[in-house]
N, C-alpha and C. Protein backbone atom coordinates (compact mmCIF):
# COMPACT_ATOMS: atom_id res chain seq x y z
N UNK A 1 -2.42 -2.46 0.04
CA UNK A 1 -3.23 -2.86 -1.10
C UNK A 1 -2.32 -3.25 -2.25
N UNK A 2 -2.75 -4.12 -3.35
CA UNK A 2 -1.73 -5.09 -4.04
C UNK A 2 -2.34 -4.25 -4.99
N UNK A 3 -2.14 -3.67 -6.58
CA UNK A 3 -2.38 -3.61 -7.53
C UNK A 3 -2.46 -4.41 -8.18
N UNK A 4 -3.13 -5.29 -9.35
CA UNK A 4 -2.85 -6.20 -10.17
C UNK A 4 -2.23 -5.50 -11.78
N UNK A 5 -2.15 -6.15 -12.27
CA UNK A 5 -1.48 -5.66 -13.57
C UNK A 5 -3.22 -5.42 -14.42
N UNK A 6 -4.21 -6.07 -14.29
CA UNK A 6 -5.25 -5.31 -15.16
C UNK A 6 -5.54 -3.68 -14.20
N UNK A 7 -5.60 -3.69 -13.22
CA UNK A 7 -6.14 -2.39 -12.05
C UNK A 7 -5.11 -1.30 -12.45
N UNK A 8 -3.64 -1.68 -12.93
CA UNK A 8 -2.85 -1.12 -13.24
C UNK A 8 -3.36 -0.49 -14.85
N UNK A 9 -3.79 -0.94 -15.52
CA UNK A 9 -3.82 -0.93 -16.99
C UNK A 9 -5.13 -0.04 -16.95
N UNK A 10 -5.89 -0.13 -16.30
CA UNK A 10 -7.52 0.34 -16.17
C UNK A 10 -7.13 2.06 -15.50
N UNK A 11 -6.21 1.81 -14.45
CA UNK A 11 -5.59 2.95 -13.64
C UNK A 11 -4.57 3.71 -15.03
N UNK A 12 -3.99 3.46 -15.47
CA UNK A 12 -2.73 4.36 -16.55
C UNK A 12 -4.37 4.63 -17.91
N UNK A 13 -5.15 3.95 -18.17
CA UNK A 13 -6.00 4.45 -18.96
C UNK A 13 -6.58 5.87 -18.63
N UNK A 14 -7.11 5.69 -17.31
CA UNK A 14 -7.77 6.92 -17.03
C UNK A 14 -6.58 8.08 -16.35
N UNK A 15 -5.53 7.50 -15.97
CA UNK A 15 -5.29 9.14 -15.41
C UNK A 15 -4.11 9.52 -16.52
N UNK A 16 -3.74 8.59 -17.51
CA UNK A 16 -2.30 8.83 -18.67
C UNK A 16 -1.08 9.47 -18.07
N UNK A 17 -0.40 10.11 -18.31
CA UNK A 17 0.65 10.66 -17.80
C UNK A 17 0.67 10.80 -16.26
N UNK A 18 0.13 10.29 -15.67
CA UNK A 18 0.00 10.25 -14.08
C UNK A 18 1.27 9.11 -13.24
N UNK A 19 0.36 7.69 -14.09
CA UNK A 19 1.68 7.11 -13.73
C UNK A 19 1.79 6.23 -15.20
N UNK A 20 2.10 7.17 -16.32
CA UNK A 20 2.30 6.14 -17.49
C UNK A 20 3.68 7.19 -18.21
N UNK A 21 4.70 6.12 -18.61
CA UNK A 21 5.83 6.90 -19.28
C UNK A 21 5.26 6.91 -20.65
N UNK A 22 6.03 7.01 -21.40
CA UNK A 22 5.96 7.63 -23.07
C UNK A 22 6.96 7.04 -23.84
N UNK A 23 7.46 6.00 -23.15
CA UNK A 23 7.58 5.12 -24.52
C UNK A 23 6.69 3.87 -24.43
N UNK A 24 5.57 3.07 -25.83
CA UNK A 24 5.01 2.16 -25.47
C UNK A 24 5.71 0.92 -25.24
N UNK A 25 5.12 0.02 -24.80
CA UNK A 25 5.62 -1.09 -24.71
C UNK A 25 4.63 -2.20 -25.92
N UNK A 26 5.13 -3.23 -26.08
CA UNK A 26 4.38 -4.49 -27.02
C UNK A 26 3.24 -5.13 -26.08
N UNK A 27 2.09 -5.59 -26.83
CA UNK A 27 0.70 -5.57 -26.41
C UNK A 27 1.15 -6.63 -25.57
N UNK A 28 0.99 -7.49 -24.53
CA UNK A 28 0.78 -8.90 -24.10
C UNK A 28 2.59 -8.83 -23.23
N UNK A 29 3.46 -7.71 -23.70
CA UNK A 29 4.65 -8.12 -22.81
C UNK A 29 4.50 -8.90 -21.37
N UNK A 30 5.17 -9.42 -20.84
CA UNK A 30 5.21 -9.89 -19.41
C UNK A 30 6.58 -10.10 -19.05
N UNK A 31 6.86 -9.64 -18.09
CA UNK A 31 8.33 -9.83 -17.25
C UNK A 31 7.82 -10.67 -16.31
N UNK A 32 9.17 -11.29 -15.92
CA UNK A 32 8.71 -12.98 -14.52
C UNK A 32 10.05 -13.30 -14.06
N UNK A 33 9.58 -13.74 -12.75
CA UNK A 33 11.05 -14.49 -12.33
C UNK A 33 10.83 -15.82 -13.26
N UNK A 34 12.19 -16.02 -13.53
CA UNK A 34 12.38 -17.63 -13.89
C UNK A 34 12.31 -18.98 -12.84
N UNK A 35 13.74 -18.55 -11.72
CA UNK A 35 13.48 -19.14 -11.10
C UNK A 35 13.21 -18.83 -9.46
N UNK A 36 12.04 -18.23 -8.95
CA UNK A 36 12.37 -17.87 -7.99
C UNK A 36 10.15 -18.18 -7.60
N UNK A 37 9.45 -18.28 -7.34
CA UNK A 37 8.25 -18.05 -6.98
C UNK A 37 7.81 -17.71 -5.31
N UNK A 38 6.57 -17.24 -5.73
CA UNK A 38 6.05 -16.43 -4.37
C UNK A 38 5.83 -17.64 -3.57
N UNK A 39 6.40 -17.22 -2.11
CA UNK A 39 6.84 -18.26 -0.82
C UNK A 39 7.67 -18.95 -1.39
N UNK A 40 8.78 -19.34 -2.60
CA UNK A 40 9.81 -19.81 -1.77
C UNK A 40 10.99 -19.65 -0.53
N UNK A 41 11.18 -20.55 -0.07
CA UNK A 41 12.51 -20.37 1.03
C UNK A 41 13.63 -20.61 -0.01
N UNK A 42 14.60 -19.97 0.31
CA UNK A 42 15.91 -19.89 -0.34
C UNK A 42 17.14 -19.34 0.35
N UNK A 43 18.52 -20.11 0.01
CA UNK A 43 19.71 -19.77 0.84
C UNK A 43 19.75 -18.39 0.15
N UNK A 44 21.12 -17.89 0.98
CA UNK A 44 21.60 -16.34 0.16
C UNK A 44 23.00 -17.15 -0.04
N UNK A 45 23.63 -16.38 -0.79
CA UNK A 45 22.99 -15.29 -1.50
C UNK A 45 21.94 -15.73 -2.36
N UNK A 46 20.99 -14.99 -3.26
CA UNK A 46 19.82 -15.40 -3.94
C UNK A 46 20.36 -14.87 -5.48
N UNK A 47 20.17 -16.06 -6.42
CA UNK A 47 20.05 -15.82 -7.36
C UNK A 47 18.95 -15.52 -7.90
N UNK A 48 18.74 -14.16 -8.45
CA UNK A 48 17.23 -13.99 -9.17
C UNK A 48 17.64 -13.58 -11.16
N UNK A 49 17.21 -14.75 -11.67
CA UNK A 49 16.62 -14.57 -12.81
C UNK A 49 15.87 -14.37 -13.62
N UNK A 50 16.02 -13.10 -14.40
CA UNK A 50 14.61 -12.19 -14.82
C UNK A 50 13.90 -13.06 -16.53
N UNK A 51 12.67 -13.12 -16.53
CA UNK A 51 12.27 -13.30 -18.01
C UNK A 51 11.28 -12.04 -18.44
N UNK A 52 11.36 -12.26 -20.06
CA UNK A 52 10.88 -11.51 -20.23
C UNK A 52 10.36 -12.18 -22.01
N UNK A 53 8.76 -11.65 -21.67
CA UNK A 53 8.11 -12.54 -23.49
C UNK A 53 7.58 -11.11 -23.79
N UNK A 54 7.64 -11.24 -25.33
CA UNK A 54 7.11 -9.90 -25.97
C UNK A 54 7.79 -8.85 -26.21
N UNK A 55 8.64 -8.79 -25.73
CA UNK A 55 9.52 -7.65 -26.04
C UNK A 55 11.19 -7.81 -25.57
N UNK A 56 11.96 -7.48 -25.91
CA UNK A 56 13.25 -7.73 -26.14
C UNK A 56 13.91 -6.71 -24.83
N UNK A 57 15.29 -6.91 -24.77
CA UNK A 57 16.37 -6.35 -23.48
C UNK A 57 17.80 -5.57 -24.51
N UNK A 58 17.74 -4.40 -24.15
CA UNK A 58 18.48 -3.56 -24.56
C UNK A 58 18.96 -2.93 -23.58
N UNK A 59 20.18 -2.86 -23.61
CA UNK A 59 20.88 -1.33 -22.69
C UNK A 59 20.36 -0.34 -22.52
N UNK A 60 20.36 0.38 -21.03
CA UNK A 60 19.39 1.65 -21.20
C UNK A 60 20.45 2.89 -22.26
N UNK A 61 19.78 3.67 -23.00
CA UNK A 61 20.21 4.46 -23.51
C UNK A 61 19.51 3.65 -25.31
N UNK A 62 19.39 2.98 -25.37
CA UNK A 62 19.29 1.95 -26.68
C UNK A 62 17.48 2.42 -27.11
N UNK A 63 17.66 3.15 -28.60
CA UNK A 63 16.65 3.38 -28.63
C UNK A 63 15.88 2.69 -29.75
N UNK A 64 15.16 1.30 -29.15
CA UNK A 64 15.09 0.49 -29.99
C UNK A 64 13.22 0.46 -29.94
N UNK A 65 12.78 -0.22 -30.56
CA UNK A 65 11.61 -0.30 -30.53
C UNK A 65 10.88 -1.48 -29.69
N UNK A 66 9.93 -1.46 -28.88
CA UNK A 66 9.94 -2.63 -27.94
C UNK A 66 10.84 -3.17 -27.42
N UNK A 67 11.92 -2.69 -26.83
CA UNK A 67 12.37 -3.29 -25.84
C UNK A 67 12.90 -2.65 -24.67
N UNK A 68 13.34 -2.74 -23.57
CA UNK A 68 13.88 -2.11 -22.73
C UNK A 68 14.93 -2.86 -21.46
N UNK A 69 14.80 -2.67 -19.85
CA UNK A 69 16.28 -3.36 -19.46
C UNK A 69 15.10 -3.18 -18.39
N UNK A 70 16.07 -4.27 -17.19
CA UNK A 70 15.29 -4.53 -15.96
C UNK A 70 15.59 -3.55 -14.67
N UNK A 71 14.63 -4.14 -14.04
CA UNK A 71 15.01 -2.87 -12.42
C UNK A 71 14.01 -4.09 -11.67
N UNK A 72 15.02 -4.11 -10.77
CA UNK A 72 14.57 -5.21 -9.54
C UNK A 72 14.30 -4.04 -8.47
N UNK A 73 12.68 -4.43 -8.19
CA UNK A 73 12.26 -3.62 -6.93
C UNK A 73 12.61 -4.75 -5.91
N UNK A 74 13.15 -4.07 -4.54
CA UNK A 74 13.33 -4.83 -3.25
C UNK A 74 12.40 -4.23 -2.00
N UNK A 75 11.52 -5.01 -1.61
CA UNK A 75 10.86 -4.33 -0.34
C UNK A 75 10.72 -3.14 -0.06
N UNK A 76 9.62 -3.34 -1.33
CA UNK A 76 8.83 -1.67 -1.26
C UNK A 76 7.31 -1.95 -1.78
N UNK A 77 6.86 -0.90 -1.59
CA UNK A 77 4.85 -1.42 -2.15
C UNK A 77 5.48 -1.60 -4.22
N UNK A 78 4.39 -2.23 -4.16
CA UNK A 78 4.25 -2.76 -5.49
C UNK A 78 4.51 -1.44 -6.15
N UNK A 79 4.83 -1.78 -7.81
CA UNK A 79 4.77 -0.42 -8.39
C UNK A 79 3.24 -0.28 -8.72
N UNK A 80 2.88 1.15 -8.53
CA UNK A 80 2.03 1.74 -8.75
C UNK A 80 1.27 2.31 -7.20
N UNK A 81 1.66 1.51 -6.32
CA UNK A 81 0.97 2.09 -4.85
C UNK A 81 2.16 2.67 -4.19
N UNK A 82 3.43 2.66 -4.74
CA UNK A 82 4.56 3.28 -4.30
C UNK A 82 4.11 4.95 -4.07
N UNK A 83 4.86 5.83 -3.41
CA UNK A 83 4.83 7.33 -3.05
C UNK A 83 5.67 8.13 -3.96
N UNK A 84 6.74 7.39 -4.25
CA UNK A 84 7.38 7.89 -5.79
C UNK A 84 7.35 7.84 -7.14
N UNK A 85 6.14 6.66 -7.28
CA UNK A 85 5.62 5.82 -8.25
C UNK A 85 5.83 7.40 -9.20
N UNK A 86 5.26 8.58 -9.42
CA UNK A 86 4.98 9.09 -10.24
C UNK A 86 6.31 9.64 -10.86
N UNK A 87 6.88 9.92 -9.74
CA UNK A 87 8.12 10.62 -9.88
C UNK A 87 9.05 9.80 -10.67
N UNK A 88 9.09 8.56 -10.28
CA UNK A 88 9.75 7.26 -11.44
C UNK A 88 9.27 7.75 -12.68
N UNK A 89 8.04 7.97 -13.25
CA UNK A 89 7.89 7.84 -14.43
C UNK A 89 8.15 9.14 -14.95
N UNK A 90 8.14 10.09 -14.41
CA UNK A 90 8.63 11.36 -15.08
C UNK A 90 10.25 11.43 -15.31
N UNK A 91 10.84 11.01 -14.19
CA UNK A 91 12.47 10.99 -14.43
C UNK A 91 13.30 9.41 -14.51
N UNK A 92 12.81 8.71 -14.58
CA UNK A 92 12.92 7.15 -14.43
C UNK A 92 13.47 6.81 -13.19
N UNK A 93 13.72 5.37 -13.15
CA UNK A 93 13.38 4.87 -11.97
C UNK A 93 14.95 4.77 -11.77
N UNK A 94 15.45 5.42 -9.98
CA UNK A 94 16.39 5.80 -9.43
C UNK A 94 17.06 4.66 -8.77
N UNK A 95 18.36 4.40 -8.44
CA UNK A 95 18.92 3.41 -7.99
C UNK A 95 19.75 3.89 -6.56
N UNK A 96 18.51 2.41 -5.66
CA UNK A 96 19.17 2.72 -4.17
C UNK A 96 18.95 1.22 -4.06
N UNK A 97 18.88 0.99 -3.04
CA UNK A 97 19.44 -0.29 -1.88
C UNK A 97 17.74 -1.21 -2.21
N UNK A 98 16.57 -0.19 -3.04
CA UNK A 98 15.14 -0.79 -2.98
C UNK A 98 15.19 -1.21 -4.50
N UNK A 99 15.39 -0.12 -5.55
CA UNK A 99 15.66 -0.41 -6.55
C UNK A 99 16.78 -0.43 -7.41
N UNK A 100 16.83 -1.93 -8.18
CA UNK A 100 18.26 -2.36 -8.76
C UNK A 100 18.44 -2.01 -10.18
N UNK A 101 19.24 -1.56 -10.46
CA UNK A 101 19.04 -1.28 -12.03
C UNK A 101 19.85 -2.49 -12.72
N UNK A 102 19.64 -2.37 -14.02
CA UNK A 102 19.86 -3.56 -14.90
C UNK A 102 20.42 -2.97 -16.44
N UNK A 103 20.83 -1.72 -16.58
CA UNK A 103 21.05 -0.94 -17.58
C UNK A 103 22.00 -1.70 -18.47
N UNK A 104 22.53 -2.53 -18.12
CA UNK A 104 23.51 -3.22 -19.25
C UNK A 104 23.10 -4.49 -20.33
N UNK A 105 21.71 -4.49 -19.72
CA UNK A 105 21.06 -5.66 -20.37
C UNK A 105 20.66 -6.78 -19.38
N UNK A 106 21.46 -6.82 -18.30
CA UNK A 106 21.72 -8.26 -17.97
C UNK A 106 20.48 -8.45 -17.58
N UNK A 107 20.42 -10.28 -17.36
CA UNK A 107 19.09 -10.90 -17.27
C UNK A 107 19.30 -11.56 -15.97
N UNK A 108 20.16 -11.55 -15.34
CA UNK A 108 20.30 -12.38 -13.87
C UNK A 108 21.41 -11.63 -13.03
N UNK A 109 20.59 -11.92 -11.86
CA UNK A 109 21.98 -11.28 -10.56
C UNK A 109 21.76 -12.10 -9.51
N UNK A 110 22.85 -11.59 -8.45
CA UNK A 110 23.09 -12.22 -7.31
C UNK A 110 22.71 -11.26 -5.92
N UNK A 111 21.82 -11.27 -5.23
CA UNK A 111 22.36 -10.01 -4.75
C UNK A 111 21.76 -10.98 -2.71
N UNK A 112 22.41 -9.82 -2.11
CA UNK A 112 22.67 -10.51 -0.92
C UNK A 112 21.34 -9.52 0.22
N UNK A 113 20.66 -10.64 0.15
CA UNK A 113 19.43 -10.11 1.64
C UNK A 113 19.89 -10.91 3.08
N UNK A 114 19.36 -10.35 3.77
CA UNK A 114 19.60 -10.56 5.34
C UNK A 114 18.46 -11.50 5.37
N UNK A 115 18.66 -12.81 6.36
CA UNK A 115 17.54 -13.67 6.58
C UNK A 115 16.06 -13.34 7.18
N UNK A 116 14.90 -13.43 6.36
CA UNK A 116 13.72 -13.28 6.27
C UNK A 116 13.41 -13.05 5.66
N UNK A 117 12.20 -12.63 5.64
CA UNK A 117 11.00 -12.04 4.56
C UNK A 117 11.40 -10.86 3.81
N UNK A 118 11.13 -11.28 2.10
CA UNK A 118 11.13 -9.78 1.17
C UNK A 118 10.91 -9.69 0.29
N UNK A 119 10.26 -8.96 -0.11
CA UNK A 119 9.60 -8.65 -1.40
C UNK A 119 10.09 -8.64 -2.58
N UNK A 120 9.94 -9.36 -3.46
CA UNK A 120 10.35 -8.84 -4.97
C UNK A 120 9.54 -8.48 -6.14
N UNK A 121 10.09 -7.67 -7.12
CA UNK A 121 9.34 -7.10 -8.10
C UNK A 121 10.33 -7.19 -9.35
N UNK A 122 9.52 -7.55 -10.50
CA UNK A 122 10.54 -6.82 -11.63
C UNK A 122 9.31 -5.68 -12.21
N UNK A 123 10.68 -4.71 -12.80
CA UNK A 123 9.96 -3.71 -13.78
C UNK A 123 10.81 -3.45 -14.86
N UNK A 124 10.44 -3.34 -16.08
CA UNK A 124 11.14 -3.10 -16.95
C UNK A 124 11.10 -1.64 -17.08
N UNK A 125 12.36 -0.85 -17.84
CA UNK A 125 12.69 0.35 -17.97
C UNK A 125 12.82 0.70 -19.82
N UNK A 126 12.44 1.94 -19.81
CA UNK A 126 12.46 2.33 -21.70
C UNK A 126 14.31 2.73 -21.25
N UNK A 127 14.72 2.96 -22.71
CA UNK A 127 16.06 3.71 -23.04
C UNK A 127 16.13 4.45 -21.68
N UNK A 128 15.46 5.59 -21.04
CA UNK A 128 15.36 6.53 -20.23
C UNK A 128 15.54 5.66 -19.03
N UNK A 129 14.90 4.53 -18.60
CA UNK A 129 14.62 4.07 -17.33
C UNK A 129 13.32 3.99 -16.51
N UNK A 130 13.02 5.01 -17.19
CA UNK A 130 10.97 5.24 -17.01
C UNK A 130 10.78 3.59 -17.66
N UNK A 131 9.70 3.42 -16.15
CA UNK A 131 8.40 2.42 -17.28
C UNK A 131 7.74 2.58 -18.25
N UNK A 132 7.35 2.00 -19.05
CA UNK A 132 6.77 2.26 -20.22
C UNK A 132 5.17 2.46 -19.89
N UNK A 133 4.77 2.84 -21.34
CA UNK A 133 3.50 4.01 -21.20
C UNK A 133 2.18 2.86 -20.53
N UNK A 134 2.47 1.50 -20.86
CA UNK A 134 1.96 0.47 -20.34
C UNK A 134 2.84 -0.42 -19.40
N UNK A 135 3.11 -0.57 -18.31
CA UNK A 135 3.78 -0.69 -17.08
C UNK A 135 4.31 -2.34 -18.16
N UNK A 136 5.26 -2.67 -18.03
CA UNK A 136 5.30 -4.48 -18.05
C UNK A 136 6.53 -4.42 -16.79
N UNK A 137 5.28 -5.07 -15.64
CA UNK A 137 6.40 -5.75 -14.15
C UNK A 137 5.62 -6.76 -13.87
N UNK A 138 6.11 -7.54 -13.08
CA UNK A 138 5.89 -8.79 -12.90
C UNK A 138 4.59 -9.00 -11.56
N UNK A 139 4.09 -9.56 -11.16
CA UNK A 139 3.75 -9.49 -9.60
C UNK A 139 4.66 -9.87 -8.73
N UNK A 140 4.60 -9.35 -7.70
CA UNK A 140 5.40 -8.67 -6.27
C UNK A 140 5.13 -10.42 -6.00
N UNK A 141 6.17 -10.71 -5.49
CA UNK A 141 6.45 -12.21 -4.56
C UNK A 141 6.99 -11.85 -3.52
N UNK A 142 7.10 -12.66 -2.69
CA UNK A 142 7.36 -12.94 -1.54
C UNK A 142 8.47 -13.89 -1.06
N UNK A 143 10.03 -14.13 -0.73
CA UNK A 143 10.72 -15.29 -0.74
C UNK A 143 11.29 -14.83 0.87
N UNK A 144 11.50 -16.35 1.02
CA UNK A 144 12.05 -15.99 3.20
C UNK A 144 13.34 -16.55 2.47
N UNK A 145 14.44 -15.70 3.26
CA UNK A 145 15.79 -16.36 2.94
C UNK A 145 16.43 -16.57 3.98
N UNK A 146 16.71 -18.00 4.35
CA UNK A 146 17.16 -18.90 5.32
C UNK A 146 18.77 -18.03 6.26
């Protein structure tokens, strides 16, 4: 099952601290690939470039107001139907081989998949790494890499 970002918003209303962190985020934020969309084919390595409107990119640790740093989910359920989903938001979101962290700010990487099908996600992270108390991630795409 896919979450959408309103089912998400309707879902963190009613259960709050369930799967919502505690720092807010800016009303209307949106994170996006720049250049990458759901079903493209693409060589590897893959360049994925993150955007982001509404709110600004800070180093994690940076305790700024509206803004935060990226985390590239790799082939895993969307955030919010994830099994750790909660556990992310209580201790922020952990870095393995599924999720990429982005703590230095940066807005683009390179990173190397094996040919086929895989999922991508962005999520943005507060100072901590937790999502914010209103999730801003992108929708989950899909790219085959040649």
């Amino acid at each position: 099952m896919r979450i959408t970002t309103a089912a998400l918003a309707i879902i963190t209303a009613i259960s709050g601290p369930l799967i919502a962190g505690e720092t807010p985020s800016a009303p209307g934020a949106e994170v996006y690939f720049v250049n990458l969309e759901d079903g493209d084919t693409v060589k590897g390595p893959v360049k994925v470039v993150f955007g982001l409107s509404g709110m600004g990119v800070a180093p994690a640790g940076t305790e700024a107001d509206n803004t935060g740093h990226h985390h590239l989910l790799i082939n895993r359920a969307p955030f919010g139907d994830g099994p750790d989903d909660a556990e992310m938001l209580e201790y922020g979101v952990y870095a393995d081989d599924n999720h990429v962290h982005f703590g230095k700010g940066q807005t683009e990487t390179t990173v190397e998949l094996a040919p086929g099908e895989h999922s991508l996600q962005l999520l943005l992270g507060d100072l901590n790494h937790a999502p914010h108390a209103d999730p801003v991630m992108s929708e989950v795409i899909t790219i085959t890499v040649e």
